[in-house]
PDB file of N, CA and C in Angstrom:
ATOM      1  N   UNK A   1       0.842  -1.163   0.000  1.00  0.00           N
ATOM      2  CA  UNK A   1       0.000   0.000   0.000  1.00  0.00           C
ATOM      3  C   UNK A   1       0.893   1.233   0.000  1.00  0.00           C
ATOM      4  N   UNK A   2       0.443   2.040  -0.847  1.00  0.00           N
ATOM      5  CA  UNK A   2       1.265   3.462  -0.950  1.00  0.00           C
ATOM      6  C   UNK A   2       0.573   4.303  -0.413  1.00  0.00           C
ATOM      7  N   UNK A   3       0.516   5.542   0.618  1.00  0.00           N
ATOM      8  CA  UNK A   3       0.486   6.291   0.935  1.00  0.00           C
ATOM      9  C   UNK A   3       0.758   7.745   0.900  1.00  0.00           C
ATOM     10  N   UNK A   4      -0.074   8.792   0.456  1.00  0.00           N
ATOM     11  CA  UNK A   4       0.659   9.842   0.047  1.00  0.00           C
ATOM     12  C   UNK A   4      -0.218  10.864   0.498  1.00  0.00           C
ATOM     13  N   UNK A   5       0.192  12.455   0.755  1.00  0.00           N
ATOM     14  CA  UNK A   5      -0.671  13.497   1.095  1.00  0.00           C
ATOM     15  C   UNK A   5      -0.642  14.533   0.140  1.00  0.00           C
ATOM     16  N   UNK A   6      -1.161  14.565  -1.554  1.00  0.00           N
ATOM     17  CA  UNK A   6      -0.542  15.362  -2.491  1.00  0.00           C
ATOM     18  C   UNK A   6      -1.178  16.613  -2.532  1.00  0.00           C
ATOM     19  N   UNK A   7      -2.383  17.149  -1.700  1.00  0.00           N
ATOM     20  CA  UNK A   7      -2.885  18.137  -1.459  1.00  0.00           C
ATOM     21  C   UNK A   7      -3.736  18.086  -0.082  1.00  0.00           C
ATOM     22  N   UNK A   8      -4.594  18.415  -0.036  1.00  0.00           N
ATOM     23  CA  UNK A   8      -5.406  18.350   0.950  1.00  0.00           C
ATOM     24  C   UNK A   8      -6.175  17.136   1.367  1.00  0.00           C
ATOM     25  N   UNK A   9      -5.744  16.506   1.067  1.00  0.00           N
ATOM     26  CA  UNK A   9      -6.521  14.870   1.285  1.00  0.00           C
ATOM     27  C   UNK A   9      -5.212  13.554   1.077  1.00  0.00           C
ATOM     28  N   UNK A  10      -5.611  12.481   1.738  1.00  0.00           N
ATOM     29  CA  UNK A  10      -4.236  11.433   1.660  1.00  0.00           C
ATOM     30  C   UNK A  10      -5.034  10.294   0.322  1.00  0.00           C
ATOM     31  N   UNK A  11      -3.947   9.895  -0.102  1.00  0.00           N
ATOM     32  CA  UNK A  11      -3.928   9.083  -1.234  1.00  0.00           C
ATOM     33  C   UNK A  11      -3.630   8.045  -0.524  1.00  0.00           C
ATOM     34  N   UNK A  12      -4.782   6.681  -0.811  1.00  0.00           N
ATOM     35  CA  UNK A  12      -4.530   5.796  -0.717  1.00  0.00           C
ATOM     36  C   UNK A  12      -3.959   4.199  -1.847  1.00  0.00           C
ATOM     37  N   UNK A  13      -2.738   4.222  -1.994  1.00  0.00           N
ATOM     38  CA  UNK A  13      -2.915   3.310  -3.459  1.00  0.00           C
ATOM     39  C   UNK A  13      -2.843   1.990  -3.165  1.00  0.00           C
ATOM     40  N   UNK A  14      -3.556   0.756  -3.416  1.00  0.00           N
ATOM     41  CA  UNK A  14      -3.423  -0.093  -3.096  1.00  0.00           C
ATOM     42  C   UNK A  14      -1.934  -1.070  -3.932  1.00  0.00           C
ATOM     43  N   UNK A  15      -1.968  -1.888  -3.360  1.00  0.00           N
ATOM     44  CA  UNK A  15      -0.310  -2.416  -4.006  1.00  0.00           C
ATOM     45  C   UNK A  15      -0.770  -3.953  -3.512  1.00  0.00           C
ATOM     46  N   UNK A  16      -1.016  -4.274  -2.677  1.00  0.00           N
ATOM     47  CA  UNK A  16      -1.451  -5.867  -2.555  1.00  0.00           C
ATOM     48  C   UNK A  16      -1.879  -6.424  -3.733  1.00  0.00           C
ATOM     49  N   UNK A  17      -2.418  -8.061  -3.204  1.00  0.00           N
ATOM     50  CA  UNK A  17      -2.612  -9.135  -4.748  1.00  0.00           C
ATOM     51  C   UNK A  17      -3.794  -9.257  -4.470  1.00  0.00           C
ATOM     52  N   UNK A  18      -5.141  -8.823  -3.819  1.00  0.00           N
ATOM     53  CA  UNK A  18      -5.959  -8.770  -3.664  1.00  0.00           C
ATOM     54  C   UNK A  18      -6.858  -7.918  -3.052  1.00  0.00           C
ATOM     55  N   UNK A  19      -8.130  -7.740  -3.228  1.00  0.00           N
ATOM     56  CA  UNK A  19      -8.938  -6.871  -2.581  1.00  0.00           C
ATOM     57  C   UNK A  19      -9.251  -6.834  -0.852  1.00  0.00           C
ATOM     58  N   UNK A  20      -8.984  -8.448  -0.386  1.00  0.00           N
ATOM     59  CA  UNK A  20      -9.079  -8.949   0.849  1.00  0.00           C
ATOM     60  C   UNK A  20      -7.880  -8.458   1.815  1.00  0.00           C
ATOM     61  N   UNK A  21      -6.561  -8.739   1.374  1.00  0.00           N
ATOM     62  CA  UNK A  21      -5.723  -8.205   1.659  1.00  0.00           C
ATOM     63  C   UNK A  21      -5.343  -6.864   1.695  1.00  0.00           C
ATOM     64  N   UNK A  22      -5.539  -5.793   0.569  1.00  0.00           N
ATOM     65  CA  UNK A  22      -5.866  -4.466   1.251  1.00  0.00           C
ATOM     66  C   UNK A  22      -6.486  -4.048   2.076  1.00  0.00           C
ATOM     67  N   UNK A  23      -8.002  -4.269   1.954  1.00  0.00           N
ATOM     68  CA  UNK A  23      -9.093  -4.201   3.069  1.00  0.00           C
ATOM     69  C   UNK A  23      -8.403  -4.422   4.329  1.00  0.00           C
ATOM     70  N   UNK A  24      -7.819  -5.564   5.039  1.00  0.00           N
ATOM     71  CA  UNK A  24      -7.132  -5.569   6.489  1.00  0.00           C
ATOM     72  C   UNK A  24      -5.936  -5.173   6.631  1.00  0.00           C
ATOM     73  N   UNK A  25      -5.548  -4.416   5.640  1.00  0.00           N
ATOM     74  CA  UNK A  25      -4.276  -3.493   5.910  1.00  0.00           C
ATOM     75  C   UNK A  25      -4.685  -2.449   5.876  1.00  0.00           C
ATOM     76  N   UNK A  26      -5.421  -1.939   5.327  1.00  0.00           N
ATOM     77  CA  UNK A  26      -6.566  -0.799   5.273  1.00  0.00           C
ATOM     78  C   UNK A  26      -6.966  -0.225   6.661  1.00  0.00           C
ATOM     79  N   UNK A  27      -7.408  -1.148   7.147  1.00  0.00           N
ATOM     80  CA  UNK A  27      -8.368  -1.376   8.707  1.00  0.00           C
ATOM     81  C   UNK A  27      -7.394  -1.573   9.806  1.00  0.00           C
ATOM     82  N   UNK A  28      -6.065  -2.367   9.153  1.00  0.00           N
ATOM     83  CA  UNK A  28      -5.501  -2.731  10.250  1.00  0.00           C
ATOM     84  C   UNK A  28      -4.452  -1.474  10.701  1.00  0.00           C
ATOM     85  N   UNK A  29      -4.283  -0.671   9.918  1.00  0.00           N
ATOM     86  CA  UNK A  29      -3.453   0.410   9.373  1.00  0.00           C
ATOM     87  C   UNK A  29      -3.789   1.656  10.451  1.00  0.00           C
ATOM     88  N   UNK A  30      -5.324   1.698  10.492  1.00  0.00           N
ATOM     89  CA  UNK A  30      -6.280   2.728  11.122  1.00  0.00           C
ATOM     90  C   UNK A  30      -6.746   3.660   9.720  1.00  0.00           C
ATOM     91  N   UNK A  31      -6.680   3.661   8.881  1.00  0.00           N
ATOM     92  CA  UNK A  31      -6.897   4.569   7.707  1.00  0.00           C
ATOM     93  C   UNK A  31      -8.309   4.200   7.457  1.00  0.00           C
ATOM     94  N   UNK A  32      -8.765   3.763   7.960  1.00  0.00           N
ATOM     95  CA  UNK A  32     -10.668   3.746   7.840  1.00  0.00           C
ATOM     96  C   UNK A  32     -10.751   4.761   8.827  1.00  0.00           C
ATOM     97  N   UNK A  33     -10.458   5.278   9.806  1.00  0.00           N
ATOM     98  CA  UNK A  33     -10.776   5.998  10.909  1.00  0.00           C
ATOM     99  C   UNK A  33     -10.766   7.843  10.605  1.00  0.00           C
ATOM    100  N   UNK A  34     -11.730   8.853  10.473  1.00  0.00           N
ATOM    101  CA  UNK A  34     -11.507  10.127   9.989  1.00  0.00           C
ATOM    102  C   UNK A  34     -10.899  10.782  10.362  1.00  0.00           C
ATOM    103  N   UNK A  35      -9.890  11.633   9.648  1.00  0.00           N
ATOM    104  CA  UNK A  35      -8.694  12.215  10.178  1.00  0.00           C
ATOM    105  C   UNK A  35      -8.503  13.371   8.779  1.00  0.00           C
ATOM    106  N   UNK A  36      -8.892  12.721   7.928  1.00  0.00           N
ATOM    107  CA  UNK A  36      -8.617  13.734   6.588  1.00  0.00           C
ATOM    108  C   UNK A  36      -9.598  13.190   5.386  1.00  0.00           C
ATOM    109  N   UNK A  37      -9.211  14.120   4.553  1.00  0.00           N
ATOM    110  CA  UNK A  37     -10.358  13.721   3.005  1.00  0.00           C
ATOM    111  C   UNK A  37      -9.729  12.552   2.891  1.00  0.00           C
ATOM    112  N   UNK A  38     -10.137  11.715   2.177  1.00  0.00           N
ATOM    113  CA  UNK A  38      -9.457  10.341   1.494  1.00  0.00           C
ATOM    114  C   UNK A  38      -9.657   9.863   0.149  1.00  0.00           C
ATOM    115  N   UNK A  39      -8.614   9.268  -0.940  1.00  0.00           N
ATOM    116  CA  UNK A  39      -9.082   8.806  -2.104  1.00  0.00           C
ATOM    117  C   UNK A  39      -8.188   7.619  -2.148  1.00  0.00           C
ATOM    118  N   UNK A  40      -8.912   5.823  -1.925  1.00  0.00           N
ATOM    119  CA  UNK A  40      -9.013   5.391  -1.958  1.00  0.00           C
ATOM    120  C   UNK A  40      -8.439   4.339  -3.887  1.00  0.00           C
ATOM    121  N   UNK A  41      -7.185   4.414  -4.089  1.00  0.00           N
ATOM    122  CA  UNK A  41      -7.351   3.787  -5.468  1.00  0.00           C
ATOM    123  C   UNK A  41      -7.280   2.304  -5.494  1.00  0.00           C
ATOM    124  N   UNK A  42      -7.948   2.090  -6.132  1.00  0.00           N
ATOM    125  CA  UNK A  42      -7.833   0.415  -5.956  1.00  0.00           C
ATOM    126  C   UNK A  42      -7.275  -0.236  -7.480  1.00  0.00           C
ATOM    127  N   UNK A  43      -6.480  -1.454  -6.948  1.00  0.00           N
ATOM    128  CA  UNK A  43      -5.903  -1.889  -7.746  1.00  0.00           C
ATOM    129  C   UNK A  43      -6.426  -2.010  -9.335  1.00  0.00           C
ATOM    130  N   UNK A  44      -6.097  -2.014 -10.456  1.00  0.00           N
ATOM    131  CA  UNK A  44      -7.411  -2.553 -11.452  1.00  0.00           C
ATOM    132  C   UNK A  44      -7.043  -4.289 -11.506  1.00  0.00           C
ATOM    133  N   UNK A  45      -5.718  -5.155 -10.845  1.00  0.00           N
ATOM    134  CA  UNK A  45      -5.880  -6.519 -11.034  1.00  0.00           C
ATOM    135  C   UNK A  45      -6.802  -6.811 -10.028  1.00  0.00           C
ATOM    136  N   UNK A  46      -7.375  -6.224  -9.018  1.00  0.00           N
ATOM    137  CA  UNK A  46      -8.278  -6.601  -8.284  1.00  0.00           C
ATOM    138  C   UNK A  46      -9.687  -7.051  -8.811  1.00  0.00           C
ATOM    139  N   UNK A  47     -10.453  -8.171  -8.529  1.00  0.00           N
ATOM    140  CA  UNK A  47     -11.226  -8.467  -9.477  1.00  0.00           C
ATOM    141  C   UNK A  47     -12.638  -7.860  -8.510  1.00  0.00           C
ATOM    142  N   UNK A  48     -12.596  -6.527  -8.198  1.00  0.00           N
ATOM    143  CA  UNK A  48     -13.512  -5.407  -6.911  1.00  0.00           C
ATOM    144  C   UNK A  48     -14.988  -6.046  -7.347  1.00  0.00           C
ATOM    145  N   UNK A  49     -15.718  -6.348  -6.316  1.00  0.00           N
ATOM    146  CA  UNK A  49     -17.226  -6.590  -6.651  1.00  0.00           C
ATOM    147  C   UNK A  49     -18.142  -5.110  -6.308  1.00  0.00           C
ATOM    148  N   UNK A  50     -19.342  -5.195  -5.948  1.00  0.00           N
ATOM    149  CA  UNK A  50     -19.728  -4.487  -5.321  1.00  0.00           C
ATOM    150  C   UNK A  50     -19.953  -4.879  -3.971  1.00  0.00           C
ATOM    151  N   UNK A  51     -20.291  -6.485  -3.799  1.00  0.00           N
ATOM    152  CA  UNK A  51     -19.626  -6.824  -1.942  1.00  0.00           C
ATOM    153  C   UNK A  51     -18.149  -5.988  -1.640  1.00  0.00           C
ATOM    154  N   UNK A  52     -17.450  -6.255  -2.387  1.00  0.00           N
ATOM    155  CA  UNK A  52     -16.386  -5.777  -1.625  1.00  0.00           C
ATOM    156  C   UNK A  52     -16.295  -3.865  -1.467  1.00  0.00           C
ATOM    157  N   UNK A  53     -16.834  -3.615  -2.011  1.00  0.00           N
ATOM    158  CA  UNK A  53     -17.101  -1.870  -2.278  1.00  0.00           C
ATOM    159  C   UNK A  53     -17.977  -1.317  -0.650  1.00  0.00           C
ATOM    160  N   UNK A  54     -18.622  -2.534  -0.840  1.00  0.00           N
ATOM    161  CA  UNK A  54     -20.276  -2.287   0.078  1.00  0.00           C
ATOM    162  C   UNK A  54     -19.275  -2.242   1.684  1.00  0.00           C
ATOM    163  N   UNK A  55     -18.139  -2.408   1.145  1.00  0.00           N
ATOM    164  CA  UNK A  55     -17.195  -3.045   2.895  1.00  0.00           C
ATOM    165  C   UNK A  55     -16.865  -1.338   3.374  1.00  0.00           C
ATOM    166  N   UNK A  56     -17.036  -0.603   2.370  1.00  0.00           N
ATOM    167  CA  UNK A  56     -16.674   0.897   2.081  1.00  0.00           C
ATOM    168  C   UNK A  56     -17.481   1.617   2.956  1.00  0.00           C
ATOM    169  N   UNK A  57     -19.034   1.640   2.902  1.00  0.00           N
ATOM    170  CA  UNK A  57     -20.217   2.199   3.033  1.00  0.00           C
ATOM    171  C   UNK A  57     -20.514   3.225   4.551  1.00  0.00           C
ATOM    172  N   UNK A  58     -20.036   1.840   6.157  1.00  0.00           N
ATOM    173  CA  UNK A  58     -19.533   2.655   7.113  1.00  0.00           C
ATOM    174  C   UNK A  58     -18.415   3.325   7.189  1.00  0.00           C
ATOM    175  N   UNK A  59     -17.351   3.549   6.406  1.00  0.00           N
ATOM    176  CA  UNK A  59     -16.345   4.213   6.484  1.00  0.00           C
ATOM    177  C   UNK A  59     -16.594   5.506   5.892  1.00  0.00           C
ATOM    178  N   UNK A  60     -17.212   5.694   4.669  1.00  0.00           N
ATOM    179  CA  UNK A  60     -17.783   6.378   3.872  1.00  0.00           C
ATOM    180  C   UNK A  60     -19.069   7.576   4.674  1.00  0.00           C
ATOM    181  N   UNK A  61     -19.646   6.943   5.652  1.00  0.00           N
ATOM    182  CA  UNK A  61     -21.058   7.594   6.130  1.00  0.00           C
ATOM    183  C   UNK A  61     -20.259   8.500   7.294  1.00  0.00           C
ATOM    184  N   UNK A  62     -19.099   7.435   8.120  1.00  0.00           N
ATOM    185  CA  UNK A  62     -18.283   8.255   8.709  1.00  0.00           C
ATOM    186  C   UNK A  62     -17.659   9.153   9.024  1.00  0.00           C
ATOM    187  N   UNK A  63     -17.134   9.339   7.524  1.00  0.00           N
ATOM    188  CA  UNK A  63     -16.113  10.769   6.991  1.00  0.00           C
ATOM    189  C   UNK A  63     -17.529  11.685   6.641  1.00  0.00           C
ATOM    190  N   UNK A  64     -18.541  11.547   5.821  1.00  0.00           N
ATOM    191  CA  UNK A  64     -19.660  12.174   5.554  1.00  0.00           C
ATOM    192  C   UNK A  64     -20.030  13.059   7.327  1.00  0.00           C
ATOM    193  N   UNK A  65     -20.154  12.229   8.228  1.00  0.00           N
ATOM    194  CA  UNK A  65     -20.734  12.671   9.273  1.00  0.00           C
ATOM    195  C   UNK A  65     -19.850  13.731   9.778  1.00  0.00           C
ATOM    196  N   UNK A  66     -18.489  13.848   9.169  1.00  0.00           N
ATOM    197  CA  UNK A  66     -17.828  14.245   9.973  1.00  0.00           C
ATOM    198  C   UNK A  66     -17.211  15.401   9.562  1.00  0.00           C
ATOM    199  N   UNK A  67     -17.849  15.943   8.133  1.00  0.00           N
ATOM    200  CA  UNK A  67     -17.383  16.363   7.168  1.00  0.00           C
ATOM    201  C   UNK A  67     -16.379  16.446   6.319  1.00  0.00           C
ATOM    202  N   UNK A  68     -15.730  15.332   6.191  1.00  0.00           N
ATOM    203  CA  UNK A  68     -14.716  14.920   5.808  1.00  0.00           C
ATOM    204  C   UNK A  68     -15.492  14.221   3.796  1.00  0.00           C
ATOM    205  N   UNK A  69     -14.134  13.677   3.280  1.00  0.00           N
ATOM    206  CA  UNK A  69     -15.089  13.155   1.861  1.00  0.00           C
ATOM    207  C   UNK A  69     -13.929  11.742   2.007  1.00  0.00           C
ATOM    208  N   UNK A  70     -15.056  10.817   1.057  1.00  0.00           N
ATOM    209  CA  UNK A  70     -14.317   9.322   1.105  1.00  0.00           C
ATOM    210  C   UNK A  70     -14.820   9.158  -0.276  1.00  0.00           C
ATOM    211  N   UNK A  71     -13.467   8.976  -0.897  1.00  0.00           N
ATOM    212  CA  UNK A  71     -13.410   8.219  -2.791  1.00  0.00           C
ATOM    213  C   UNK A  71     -13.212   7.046  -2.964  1.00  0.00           C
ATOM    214  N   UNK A  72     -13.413   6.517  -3.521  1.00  0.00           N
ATOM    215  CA  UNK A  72     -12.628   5.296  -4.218  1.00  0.00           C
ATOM    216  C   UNK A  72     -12.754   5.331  -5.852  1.00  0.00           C
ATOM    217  N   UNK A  73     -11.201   4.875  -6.335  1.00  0.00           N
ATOM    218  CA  UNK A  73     -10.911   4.715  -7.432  1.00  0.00           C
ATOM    219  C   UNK A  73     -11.389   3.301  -7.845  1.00  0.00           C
ATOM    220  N   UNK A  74     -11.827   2.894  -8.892  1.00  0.00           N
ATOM    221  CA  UNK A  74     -12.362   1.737  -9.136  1.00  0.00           C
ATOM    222  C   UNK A  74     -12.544   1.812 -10.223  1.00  0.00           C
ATOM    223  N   UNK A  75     -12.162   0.895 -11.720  1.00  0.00           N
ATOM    224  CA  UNK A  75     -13.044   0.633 -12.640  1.00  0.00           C
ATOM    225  C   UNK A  75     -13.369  -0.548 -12.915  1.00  0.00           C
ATOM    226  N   UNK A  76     -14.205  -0.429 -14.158  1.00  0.00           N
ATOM    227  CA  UNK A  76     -14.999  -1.877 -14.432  1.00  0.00           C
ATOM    228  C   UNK A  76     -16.326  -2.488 -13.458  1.00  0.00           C
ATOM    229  N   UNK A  77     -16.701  -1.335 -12.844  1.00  0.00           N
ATOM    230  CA  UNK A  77     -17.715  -1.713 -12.236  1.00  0.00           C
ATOM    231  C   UNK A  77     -18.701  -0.733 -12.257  1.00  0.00           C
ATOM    232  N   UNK A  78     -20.350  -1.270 -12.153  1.00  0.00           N
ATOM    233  CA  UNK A  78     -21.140  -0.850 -12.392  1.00  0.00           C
ATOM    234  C   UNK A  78     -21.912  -0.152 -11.527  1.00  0.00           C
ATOM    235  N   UNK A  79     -21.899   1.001 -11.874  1.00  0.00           N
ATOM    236  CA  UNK A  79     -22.044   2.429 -10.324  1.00  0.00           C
ATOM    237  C   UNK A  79     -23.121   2.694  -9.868  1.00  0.00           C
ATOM    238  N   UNK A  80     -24.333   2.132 -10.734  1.00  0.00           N
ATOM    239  CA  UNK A  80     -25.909   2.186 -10.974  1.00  0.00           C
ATOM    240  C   UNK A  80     -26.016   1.420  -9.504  1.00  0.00           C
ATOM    241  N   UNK A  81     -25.383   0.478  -9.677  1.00  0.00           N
ATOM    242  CA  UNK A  81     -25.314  -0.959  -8.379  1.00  0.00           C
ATOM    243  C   UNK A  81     -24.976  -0.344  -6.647  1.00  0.00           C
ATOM    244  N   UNK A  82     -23.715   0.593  -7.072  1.00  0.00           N
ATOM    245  CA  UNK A  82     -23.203   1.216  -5.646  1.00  0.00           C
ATOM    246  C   UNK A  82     -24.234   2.131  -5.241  1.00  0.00           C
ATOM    247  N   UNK A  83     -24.006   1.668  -3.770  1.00  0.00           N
ATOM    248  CA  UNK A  83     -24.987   2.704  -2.751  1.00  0.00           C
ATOM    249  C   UNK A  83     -24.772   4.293  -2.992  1.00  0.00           C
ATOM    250  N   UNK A  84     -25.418   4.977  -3.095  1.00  0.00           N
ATOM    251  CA  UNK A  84     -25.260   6.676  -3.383  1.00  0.00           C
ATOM    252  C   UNK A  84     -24.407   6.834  -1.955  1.00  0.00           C
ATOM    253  N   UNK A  85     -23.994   6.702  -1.250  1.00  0.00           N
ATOM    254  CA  UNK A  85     -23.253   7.136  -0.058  1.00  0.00           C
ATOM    255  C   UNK A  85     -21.913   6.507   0.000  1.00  0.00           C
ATOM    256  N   UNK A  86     -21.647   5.857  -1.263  1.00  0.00           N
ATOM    257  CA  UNK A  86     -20.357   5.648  -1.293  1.00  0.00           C
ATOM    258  C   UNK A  86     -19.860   6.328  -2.888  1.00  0.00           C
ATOM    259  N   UNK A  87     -18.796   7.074  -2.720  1.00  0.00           N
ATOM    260  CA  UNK A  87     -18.280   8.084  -3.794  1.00  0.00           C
ATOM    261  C   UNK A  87     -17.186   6.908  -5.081  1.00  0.00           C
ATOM    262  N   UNK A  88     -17.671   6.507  -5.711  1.00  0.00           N
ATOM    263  CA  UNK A  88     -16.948   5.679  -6.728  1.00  0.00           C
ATOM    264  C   UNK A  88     -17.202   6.140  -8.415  1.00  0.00           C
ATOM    265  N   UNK A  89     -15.574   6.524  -8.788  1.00  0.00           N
ATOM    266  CA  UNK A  89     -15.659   7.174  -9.700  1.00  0.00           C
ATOM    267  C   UNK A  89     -13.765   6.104 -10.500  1.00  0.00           C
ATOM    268  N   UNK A  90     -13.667   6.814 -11.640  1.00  0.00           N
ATOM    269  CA  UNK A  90     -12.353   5.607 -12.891  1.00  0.00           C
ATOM    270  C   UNK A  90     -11.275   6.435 -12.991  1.00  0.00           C
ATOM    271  N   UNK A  91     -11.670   7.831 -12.035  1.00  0.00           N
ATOM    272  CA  UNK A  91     -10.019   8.516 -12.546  1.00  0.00           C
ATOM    273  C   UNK A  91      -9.833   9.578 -11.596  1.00  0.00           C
ATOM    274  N   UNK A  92      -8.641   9.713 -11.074  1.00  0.00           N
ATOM    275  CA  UNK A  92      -7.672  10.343  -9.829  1.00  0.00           C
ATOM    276  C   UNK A  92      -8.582  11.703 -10.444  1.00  0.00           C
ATOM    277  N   UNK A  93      -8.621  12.358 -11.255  1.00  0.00           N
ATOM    278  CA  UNK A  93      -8.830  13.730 -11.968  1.00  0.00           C
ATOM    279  C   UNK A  93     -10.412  13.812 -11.558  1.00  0.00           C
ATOM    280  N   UNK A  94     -11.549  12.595 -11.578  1.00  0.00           N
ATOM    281  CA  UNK A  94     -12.733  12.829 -11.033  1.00  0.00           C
ATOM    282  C   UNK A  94     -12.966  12.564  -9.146  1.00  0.00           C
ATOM    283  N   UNK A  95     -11.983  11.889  -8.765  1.00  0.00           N
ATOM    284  CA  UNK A  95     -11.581  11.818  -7.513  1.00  0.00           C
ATOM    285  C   UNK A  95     -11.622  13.174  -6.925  1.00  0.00           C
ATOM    286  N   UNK A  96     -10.738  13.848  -7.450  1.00  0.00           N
ATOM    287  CA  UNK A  96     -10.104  15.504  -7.170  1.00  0.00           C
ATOM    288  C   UNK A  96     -11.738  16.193  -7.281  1.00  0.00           C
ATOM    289  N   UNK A  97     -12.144  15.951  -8.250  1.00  0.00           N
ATOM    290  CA  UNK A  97     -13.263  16.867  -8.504  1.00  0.00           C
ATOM    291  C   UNK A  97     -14.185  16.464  -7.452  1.00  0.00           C
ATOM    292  N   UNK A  98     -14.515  15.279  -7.093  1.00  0.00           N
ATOM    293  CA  UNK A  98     -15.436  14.963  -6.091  1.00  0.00           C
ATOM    294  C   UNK A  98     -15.513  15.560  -4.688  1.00  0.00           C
ATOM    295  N   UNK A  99     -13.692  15.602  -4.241  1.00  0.00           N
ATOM    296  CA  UNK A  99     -13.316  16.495  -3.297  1.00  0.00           C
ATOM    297  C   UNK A  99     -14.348  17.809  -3.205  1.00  0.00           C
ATOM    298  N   UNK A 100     -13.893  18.315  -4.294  1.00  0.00           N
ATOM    299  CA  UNK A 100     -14.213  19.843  -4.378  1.00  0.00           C
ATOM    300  C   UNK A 100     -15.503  20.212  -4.656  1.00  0.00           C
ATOM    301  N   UNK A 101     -16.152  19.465  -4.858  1.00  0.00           N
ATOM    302  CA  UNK A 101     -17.892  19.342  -5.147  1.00  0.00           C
ATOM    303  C   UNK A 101     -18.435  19.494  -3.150  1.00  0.00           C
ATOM    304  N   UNK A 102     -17.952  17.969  -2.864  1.00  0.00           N
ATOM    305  CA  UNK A 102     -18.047  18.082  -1.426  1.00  0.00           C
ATOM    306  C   UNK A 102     -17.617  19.520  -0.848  1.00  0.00           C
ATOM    307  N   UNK A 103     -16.876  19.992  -0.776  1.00  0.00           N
ATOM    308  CA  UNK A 103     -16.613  20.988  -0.070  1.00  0.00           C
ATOM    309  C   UNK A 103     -17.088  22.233  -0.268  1.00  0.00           C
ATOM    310  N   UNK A 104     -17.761  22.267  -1.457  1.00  0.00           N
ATOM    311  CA  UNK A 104     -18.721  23.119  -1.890  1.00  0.00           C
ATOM    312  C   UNK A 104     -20.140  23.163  -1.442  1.00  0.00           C
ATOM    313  N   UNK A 105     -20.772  21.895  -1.686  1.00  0.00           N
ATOM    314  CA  UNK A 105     -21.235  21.701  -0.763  1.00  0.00           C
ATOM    315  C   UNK A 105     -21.987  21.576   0.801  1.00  0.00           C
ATOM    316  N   UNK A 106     -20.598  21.441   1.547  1.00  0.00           N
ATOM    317  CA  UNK A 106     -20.608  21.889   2.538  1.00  0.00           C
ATOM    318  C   UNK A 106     -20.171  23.187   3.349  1.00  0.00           C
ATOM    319  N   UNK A 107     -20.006  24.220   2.159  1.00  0.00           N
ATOM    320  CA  UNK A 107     -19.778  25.811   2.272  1.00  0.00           C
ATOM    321  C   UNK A 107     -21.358  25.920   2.028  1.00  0.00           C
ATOM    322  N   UNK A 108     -21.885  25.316   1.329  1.00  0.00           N
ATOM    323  CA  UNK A 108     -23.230  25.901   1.054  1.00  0.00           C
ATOM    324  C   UNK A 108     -24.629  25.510   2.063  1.00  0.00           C
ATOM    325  N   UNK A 109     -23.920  23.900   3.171  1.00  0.00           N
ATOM    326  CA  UNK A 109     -24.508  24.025   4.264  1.00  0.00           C
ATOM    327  C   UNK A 109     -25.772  22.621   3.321  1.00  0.00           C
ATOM    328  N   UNK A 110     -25.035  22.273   2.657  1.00  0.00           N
ATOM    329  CA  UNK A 110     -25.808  20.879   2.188  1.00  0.00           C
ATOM    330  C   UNK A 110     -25.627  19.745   2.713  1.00  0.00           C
TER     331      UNK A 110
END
């Protein structure tokens, strides 16, 4: 797992051989816990379901509560399927934008 803080939020990149194995390095790490914005990239050899996305959802409602924002990078999966309270988007560049939507947002008291 790579780790990085390239603006106002930490980058999470996954580097493991599976989705299972990030997830408890993830958790085991403390990086589910709110502390900052987060964007979440996930591997593309990961074969990501939406079970495994759905593992996202309290972490996600978390940072929401707290005003914080939670991304995940993901493609090949079908977004119609993901819960609206989890932020899943195919590129670091709509990641960024999601940030800044949120925080707009929540200047505007939404």
């Amino acid at each position: 797992m790579e780790i990085s803080n390239p603006k106002d939020y930490t980058l999470i990149i996954s580097t493991e051989n599976s989705f299972e194995e990030f997830y408890t390095a993830f958790t085991t790490q403390g990086l589910h816990e709110v502390s900052t914005h987060k964007i979440v990239q996930l591997s593309e050899k990961f074969n990501t379901t939406i079970t495994n996305l759905s593992l996202f959802l309290n972490i996600a409602n978390e940072h929401r509560d707290n005003s914080m924002s939670f991304v995940v990078i993901c493609n090949g999966i079908d977004i119609d399927q993901i819960p609206d309270e989890i932020s899943v988007v195919p590129t670091i560049i709509e990641a960024e934008d999601v940030l800044e939507m949120d925080a707009i947002e929540r200047d505007l008291g939404f």
